[in-house]
Each structure stands twice: as structure tokens, then as C-alpha cells.
PDB file of N, CA and C in Angstrom:
ATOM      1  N   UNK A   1       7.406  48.434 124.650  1.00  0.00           N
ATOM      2  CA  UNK A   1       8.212  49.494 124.120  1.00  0.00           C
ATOM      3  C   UNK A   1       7.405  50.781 124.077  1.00  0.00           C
ATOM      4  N   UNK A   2       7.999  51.604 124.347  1.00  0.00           N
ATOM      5  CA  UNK A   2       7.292  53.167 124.096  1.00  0.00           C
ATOM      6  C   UNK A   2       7.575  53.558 122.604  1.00  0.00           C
ATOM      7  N   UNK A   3       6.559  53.675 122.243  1.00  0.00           N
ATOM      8  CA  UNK A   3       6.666  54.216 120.746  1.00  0.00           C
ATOM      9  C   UNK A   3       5.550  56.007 121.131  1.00  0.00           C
ATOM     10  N   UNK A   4       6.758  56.588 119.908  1.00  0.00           N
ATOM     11  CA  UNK A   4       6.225  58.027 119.942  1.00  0.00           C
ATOM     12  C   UNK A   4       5.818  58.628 118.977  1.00  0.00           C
ATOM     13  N   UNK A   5       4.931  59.341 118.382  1.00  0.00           N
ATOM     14  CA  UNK A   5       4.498  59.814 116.895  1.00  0.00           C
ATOM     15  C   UNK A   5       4.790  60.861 116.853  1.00  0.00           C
ATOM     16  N   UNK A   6       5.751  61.260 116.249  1.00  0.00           N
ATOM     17  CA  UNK A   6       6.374  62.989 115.789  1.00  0.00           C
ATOM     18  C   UNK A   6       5.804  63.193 114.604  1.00  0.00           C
ATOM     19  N   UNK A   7       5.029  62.557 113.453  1.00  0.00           N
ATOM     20  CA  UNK A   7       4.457  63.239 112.785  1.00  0.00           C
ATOM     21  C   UNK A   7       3.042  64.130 113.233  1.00  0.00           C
ATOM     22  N   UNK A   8       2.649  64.782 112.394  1.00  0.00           N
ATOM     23  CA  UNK A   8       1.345  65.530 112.266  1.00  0.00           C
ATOM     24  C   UNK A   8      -0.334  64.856 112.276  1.00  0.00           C
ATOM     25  N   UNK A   9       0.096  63.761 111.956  1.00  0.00           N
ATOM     26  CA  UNK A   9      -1.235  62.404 111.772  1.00  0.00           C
ATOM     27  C   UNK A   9      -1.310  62.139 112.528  1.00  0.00           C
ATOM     28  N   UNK A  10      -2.795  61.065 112.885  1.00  0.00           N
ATOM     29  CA  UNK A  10      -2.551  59.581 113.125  1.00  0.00           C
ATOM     30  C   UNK A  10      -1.920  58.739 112.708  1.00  0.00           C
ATOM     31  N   UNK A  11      -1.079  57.898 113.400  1.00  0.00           N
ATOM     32  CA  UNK A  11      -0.410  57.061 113.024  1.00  0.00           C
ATOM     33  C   UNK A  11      -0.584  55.566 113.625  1.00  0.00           C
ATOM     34  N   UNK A  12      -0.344  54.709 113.145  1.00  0.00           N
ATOM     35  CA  UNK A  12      -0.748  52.815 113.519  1.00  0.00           C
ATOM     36  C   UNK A  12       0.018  52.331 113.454  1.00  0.00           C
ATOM     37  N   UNK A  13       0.111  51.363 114.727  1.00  0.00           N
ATOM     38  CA  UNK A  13       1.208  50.221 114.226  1.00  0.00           C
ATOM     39  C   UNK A  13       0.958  48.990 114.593  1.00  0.00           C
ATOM     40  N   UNK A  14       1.180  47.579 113.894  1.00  0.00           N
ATOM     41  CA  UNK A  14       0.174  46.420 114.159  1.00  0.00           C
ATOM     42  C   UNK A  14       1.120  46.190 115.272  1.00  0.00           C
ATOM     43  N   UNK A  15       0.131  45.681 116.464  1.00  0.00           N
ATOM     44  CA  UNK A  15       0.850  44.565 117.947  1.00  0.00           C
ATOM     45  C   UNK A  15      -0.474  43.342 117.904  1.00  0.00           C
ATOM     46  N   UNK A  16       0.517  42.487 118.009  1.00  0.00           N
ATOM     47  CA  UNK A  16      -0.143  41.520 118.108  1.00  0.00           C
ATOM     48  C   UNK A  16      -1.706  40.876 117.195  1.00  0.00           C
ATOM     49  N   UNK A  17      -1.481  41.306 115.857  1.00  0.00           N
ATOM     50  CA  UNK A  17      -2.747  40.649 115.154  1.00  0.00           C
ATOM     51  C   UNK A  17      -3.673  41.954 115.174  1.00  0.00           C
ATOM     52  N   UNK A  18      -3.415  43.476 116.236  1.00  0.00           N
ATOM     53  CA  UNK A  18      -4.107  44.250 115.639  1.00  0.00           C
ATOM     54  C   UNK A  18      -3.559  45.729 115.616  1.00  0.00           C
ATOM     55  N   UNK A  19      -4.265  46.816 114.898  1.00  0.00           N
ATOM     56  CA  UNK A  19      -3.748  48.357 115.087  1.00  0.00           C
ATOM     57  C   UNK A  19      -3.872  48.766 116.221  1.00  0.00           C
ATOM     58  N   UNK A  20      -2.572  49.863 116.605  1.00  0.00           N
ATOM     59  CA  UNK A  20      -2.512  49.865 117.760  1.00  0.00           C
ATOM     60  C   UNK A  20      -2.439  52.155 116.929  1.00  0.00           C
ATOM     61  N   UNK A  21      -3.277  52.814 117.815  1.00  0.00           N
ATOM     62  CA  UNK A  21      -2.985  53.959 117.072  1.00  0.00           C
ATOM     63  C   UNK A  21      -2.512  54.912 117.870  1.00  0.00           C
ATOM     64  N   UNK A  22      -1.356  55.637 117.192  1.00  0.00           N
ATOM     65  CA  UNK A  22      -0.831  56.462 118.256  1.00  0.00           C
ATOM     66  C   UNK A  22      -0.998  58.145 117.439  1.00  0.00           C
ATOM     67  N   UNK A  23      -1.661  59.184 118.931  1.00  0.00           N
ATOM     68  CA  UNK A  23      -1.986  60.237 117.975  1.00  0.00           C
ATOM     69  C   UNK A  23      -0.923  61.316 117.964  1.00  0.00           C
ATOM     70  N   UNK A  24      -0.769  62.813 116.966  1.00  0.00           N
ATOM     71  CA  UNK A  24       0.446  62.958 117.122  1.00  0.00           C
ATOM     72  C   UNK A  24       1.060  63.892 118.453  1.00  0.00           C
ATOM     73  N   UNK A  25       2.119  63.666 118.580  1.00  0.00           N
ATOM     74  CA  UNK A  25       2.738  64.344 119.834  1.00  0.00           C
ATOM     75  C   UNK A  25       2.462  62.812 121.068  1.00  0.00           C
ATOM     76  N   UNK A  26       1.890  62.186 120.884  1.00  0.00           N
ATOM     77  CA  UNK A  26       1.554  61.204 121.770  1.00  0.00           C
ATOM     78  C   UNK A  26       2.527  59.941 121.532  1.00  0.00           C
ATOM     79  N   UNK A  27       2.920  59.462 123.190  1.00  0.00           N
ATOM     80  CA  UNK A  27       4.069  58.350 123.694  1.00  0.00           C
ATOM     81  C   UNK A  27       2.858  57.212 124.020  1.00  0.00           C
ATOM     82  N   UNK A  28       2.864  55.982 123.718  1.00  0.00           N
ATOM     83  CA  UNK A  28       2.198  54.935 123.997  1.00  0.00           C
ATOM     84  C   UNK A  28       2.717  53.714 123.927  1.00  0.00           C
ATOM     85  N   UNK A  29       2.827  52.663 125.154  1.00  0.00           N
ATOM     86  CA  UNK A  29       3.448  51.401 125.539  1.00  0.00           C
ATOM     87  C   UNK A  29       2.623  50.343 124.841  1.00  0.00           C
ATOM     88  N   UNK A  30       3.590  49.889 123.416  1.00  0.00           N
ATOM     89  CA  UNK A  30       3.257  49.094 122.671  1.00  0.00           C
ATOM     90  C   UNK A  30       4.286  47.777 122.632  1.00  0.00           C
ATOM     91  N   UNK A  31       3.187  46.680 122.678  1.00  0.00           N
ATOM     92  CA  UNK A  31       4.032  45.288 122.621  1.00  0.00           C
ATOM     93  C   UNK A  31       4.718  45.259 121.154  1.00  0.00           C
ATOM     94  N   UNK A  32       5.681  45.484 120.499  1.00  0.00           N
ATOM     95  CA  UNK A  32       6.432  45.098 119.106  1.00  0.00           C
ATOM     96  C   UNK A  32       7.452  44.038 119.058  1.00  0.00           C
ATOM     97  N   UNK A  33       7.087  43.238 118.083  1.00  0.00           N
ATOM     98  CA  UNK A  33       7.967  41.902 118.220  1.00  0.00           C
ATOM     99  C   UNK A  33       8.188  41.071 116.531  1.00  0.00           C
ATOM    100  N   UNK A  34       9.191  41.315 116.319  1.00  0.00           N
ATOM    101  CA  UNK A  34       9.301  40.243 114.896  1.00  0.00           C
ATOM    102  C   UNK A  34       8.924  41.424 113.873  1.00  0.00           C
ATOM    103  N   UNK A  35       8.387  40.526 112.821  1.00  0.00           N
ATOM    104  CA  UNK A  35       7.875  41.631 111.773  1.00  0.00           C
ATOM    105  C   UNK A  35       7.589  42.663 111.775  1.00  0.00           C
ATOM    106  N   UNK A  36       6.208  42.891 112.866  1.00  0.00           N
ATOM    107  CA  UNK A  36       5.556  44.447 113.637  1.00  0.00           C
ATOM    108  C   UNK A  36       6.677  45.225 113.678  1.00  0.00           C
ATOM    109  N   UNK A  37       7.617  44.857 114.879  1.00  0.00           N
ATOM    110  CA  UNK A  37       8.718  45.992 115.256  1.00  0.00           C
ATOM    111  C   UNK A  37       9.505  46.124 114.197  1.00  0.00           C
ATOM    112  N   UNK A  38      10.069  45.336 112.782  1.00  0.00           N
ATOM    113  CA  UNK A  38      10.628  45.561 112.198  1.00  0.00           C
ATOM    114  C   UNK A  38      10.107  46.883 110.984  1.00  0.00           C
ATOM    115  N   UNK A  39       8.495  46.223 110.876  1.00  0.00           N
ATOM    116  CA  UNK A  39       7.823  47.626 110.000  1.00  0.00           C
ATOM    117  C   UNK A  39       8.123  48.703 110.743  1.00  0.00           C
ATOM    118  N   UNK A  40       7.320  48.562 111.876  1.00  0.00           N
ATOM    119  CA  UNK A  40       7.827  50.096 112.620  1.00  0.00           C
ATOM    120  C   UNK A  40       8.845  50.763 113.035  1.00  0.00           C
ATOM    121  N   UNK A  41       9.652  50.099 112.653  1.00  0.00           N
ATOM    122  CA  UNK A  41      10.873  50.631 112.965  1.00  0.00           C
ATOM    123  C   UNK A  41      11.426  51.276 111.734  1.00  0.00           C
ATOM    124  N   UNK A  42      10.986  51.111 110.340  1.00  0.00           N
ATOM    125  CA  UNK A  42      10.941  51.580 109.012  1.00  0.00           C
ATOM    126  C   UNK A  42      10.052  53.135 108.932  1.00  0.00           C
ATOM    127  N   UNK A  43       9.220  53.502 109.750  1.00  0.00           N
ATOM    128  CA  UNK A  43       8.381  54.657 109.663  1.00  0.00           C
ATOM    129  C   UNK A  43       9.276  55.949 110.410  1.00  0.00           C
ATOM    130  N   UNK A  44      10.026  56.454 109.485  1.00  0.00           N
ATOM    131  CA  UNK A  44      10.812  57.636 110.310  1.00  0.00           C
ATOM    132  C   UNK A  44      10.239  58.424 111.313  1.00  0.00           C
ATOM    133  N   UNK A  45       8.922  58.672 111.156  1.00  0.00           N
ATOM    134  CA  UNK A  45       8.122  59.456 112.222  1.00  0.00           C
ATOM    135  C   UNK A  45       8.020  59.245 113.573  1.00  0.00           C
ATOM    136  N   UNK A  46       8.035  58.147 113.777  1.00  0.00           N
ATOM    137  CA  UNK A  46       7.985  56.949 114.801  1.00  0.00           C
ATOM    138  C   UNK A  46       9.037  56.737 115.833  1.00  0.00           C
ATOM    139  N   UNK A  47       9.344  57.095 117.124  1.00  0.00           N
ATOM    140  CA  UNK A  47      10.242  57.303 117.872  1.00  0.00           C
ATOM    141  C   UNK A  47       9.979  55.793 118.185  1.00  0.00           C
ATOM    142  N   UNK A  48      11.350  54.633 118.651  1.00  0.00           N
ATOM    143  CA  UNK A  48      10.893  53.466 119.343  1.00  0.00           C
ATOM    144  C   UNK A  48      11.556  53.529 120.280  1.00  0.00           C
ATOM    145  N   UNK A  49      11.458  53.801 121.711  1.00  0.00           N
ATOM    146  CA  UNK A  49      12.733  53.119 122.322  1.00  0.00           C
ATOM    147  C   UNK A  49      12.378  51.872 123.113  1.00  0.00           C
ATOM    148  N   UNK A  50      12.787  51.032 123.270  1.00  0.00           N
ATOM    149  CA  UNK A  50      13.018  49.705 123.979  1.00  0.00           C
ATOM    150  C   UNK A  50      13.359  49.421 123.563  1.00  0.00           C
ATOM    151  N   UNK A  51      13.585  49.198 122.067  1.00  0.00           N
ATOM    152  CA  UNK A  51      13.584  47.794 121.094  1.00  0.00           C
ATOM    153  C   UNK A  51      15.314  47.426 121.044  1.00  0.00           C
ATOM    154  N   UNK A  52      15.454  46.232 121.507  1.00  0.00           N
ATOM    155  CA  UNK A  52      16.885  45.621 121.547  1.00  0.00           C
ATOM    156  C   UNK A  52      17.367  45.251 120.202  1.00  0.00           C
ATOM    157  N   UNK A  53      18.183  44.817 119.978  1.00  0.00           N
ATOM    158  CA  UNK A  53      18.907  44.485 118.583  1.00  0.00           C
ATOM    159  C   UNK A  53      18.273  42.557 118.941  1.00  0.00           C
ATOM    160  N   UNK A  54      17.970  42.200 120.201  1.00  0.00           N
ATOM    161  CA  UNK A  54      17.789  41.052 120.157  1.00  0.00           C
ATOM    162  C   UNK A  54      16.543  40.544 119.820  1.00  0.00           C
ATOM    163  N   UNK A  55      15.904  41.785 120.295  1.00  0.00           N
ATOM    164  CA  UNK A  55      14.266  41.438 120.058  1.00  0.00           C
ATOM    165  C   UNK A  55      13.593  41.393 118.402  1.00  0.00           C
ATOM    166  N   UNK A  56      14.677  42.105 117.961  1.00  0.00           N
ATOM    167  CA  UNK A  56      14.454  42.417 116.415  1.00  0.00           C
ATOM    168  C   UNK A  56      14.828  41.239 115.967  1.00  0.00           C
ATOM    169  N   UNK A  57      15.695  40.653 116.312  1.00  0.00           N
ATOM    170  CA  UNK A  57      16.515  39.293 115.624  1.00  0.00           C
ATOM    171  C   UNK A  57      16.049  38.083 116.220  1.00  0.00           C
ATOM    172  N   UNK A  58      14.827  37.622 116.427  1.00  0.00           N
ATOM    173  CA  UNK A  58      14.291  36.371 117.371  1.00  0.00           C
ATOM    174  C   UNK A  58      14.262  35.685 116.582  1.00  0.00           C
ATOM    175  N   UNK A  59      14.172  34.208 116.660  1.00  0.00           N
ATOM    176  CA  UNK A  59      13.870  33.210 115.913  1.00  0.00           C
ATOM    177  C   UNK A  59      12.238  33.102 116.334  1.00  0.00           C
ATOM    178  N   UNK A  60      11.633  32.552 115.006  1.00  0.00           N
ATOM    179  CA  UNK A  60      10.559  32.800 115.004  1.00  0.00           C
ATOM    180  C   UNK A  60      10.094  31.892 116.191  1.00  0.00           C
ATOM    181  N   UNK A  61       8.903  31.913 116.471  1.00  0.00           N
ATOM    182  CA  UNK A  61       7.960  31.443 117.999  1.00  0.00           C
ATOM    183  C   UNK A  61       8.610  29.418 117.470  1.00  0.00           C
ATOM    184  N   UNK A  62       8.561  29.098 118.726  1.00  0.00           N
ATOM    185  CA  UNK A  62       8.186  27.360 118.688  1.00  0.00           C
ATOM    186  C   UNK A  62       7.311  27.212 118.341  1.00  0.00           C
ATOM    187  N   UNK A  63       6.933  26.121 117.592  1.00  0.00           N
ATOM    188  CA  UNK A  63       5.337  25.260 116.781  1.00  0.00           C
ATOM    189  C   UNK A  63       4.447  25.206 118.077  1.00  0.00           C
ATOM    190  N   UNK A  64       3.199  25.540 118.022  1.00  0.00           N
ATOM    191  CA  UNK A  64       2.668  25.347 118.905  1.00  0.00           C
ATOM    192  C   UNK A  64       1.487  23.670 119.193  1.00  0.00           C
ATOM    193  N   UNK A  65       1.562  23.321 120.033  1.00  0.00           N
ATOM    194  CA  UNK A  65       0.927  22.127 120.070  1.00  0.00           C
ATOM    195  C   UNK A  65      -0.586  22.090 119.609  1.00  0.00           C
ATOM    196  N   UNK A  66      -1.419  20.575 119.119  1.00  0.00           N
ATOM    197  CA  UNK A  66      -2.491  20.951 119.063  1.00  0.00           C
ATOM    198  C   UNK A  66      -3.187  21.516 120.151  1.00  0.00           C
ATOM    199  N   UNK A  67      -3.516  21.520 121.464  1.00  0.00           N
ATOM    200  CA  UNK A  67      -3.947  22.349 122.490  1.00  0.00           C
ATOM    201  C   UNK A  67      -3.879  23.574 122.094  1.00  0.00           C
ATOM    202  N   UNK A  68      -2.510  24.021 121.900  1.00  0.00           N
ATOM    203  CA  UNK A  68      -2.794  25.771 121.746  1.00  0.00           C
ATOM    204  C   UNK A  68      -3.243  26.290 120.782  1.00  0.00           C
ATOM    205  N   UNK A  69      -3.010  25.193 119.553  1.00  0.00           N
ATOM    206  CA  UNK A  69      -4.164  25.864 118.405  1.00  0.00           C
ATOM    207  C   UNK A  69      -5.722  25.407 118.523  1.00  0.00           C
ATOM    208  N   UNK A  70      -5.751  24.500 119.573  1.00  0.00           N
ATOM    209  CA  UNK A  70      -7.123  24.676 119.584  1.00  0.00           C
ATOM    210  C   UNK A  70      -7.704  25.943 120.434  1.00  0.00           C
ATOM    211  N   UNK A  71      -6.768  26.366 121.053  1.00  0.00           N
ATOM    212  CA  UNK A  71      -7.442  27.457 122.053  1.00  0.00           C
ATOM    213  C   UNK A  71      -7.592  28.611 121.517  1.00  0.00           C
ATOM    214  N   UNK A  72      -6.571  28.521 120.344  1.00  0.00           N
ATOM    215  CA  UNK A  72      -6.745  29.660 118.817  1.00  0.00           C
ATOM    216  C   UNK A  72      -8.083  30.101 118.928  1.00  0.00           C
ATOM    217  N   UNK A  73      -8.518  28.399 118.173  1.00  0.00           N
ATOM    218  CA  UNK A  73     -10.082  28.240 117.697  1.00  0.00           C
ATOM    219  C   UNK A  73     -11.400  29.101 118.647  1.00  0.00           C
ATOM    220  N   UNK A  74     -10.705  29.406 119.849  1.00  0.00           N
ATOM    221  CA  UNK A  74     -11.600  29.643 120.919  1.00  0.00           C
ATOM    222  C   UNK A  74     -12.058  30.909 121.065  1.00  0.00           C
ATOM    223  N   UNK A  75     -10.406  31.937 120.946  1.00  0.00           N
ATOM    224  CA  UNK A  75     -10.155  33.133 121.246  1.00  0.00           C
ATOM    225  C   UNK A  75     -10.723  33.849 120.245  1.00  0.00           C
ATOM    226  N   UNK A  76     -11.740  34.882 120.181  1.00  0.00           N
ATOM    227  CA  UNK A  76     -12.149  35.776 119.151  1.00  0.00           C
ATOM    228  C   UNK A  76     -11.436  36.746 118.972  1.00  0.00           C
ATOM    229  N   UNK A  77     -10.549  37.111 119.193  1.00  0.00           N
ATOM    230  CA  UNK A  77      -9.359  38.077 118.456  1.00  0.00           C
ATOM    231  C   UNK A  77      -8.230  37.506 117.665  1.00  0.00           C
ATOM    232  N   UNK A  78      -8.228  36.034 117.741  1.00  0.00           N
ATOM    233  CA  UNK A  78      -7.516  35.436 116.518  1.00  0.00           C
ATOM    234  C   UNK A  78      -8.866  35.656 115.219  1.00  0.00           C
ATOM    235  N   UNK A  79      -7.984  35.602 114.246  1.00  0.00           N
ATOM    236  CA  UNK A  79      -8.352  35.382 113.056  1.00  0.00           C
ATOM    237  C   UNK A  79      -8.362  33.945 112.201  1.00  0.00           C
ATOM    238  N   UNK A  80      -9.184  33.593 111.456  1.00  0.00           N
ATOM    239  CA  UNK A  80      -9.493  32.339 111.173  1.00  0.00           C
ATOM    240  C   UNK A  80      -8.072  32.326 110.009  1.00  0.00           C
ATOM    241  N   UNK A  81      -7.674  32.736 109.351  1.00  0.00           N
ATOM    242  CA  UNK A  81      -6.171  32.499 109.028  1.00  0.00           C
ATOM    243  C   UNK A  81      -5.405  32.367 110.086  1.00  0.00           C
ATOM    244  N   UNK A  82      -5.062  32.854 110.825  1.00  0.00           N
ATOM    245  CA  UNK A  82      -4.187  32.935 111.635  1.00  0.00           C
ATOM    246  C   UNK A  82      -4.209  31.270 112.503  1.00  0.00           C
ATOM    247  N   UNK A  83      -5.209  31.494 112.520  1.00  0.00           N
ATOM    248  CA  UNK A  83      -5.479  29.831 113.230  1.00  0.00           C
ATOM    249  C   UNK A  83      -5.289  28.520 112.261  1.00  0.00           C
ATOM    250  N   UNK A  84      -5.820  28.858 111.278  1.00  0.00           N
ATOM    251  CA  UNK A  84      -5.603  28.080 109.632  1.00  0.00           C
ATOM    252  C   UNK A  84      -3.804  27.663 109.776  1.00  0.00           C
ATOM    253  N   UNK A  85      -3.188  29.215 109.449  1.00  0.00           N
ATOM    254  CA  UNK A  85      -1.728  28.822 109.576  1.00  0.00           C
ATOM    255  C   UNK A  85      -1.019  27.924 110.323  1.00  0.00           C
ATOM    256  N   UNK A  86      -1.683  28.214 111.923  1.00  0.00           N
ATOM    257  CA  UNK A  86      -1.005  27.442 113.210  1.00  0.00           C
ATOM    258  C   UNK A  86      -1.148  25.786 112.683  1.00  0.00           C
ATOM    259  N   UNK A  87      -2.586  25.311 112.258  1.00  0.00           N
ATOM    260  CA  UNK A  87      -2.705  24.394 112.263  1.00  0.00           C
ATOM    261  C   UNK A  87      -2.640  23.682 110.978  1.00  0.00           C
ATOM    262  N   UNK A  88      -1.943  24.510 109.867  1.00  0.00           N
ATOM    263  CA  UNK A  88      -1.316  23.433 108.930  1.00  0.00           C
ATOM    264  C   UNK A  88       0.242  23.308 109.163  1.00  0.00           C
ATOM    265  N   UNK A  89       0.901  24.151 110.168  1.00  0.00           N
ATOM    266  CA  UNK A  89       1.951  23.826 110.662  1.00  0.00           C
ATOM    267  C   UNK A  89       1.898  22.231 111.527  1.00  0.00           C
ATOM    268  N   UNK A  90       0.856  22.293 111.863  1.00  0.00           N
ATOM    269  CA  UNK A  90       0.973  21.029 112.157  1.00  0.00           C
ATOM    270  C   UNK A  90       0.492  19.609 111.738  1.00  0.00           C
ATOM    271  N   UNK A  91      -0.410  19.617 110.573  1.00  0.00           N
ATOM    272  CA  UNK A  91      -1.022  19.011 109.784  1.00  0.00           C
ATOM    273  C   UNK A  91      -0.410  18.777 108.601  1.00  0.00           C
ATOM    274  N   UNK A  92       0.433  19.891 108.069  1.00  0.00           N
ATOM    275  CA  UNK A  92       0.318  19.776 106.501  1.00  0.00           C
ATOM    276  C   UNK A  92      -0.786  19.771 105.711  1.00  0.00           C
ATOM    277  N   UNK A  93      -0.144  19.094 104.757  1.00  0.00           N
ATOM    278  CA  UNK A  93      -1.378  19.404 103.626  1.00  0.00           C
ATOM    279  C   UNK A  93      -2.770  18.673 103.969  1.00  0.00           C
ATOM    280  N   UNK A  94      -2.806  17.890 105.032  1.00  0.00           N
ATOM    281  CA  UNK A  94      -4.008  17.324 105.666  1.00  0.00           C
ATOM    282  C   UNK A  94      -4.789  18.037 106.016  1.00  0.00           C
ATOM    283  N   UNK A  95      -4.470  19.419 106.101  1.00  0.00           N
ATOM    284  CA  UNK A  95      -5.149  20.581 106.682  1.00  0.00           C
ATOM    285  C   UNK A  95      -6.395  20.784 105.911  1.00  0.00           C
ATOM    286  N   UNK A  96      -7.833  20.148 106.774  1.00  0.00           N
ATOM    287  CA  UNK A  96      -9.328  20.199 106.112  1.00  0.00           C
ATOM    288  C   UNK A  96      -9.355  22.048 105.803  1.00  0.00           C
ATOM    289  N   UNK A  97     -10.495  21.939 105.316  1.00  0.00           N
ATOM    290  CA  UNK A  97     -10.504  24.039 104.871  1.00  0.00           C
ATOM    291  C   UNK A  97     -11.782  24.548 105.825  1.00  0.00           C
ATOM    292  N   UNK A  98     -12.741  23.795 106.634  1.00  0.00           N
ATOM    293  CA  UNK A  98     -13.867  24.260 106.963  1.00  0.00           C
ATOM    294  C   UNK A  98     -13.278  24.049 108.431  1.00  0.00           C
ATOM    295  N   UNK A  99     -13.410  24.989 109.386  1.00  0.00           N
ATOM    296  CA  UNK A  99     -13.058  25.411 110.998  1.00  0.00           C
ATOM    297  C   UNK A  99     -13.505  23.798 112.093  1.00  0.00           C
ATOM    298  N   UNK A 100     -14.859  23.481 111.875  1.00  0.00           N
ATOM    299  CA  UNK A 100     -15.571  22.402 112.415  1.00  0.00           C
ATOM    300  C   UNK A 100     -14.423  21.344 111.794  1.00  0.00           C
ATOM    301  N   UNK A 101     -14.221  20.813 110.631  1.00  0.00           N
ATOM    302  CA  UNK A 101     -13.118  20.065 110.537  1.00  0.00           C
ATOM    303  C   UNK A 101     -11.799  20.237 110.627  1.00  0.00           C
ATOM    304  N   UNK A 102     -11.534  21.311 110.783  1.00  0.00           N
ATOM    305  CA  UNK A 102     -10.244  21.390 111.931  1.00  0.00           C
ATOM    306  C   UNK A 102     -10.056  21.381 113.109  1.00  0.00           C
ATOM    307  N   UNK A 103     -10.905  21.752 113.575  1.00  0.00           N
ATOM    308  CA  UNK A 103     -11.275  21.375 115.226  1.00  0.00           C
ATOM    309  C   UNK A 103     -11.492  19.996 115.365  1.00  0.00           C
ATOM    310  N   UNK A 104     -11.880  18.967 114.725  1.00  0.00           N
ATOM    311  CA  UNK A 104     -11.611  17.702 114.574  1.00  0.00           C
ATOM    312  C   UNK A 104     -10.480  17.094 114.489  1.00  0.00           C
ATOM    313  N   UNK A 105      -9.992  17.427 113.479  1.00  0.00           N
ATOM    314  CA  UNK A 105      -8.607  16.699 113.227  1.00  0.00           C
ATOM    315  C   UNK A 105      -7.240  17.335 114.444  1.00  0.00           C
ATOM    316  N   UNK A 106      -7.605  18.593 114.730  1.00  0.00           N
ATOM    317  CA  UNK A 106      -6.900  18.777 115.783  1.00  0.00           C
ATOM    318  C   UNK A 106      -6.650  18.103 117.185  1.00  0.00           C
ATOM    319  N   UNK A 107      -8.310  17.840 117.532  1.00  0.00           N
ATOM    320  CA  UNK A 107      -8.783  17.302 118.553  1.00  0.00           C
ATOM    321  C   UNK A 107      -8.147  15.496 118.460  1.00  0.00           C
ATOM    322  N   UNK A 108      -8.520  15.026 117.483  1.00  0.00           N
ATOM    323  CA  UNK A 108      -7.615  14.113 117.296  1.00  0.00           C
ATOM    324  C   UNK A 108      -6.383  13.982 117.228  1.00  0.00           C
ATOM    325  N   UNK A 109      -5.557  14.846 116.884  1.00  0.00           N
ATOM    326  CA  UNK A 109      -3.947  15.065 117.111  1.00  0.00           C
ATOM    327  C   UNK A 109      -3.555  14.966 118.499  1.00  0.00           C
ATOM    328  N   UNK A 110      -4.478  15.825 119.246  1.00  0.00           N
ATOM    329  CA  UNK A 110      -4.216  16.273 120.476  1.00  0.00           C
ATOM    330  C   UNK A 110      -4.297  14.803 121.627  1.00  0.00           C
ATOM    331  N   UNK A 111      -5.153  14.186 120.970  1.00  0.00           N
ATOM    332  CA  UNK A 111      -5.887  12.742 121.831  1.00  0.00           C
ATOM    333  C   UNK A 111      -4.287  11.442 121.642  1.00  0.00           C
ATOM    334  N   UNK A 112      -3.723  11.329 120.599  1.00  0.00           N
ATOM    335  CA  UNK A 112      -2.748  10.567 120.133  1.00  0.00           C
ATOM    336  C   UNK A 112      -1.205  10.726 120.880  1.00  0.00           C
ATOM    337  N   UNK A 113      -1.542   9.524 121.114  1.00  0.00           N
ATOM    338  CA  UNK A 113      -0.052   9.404 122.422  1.00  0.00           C
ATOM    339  C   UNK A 113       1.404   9.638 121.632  1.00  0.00           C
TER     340      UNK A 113
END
């Protein structure tokens, strides 16, 4: 989506887990999806256009398998919550608290037919 900043500031808007900053008078092609596009779409300053009425209204993502939260574990621009979350979605309250034992118990999820 092209988002545009008509205010006088800097202005931010989270994509994807981080700030994305747009300066003013400046148009910049930002991924917005779910929550993100819904904040930003709350900041009057903020020109959006792409954003569909559908994209705003998604059902949230599919659960992701243990594989992809292990690849969480991998990626250094996830955040160790963020990865935490994925993988008590799939654990529950089994969900160990230290990273090394979640990467375990994942790894074991992942191994189980």
C-alpha cells in the first residue's frame, strides 16, 4: 500500500513486527495488514491508498506448524515473544519459558507422526 504523510513530522507505522517511517510530504510502499493497517488507518494525517475493505477484515493467519515456528527461532527479526506466542499456540500451557527448551519441545512436536 502507498501510505502518505501530510502532517509536518515524522511519522511511523508498524509493518510487519517493525517501524516503518515516513517523512513529511513523503509517499512510501508499505506492507499493512490486520491490526497495523487498522492503527494506521486511525492517524488522520496518513493518506492510505490500497487498503481494501477485505484486507482490513481478514481472519487472522492459520496456526502455523512446528517447522515454521521453529524457523521463528532462527530468524533475528522475530522477537522472542513473538515466537513465545506462535509456540504456545501450539503447545499450550506446556509451553517451557527458556528458548533452548522450546526449541526442544518443538523439535519434538515436529518429529511426531
Amino acid at each position: 500500500m502507498k501510505v502518505t504523510n501530510n502532517s509536518k513530522a515524522l511519522q511511523g507505522v508498524r509493518s510487519n513486527g517493525r517501524a516503518v517511517y515516513v517523512r513529511p510530504g513523503e509517499t512510501r510502499d508499505v506492507e499493512l495488514e490486520g491490526v497495523d493497517l487498522e492503527k494506521a488507518k486511525r492517524l488522520p494525517f496518513l493518506k492510505i491508498e490500497g487498503a481494501s475493505k477485505a484486507a482490513s477484515n481478514q481472519e487472522p493467519e492459520s496456526p502455523k506448524t512446528a517447522l515454521e515456528v521453529l524457523e521463528m527461532a532462527k530468524d533475528p527479526n522475530v522477537q522472542f515473544m513473538s515466537f513465545k506466542s506462535a509456540t504456545t499456540k501450539l503447545l499450550g500451557e506446556k509451553t517451557p519459558s527458556k528458548k533452548d527448551e522450546i526449541i526442544a519441545a518443538l523439535e519434538e512436536l515436529a518429529t511426531q507422526p
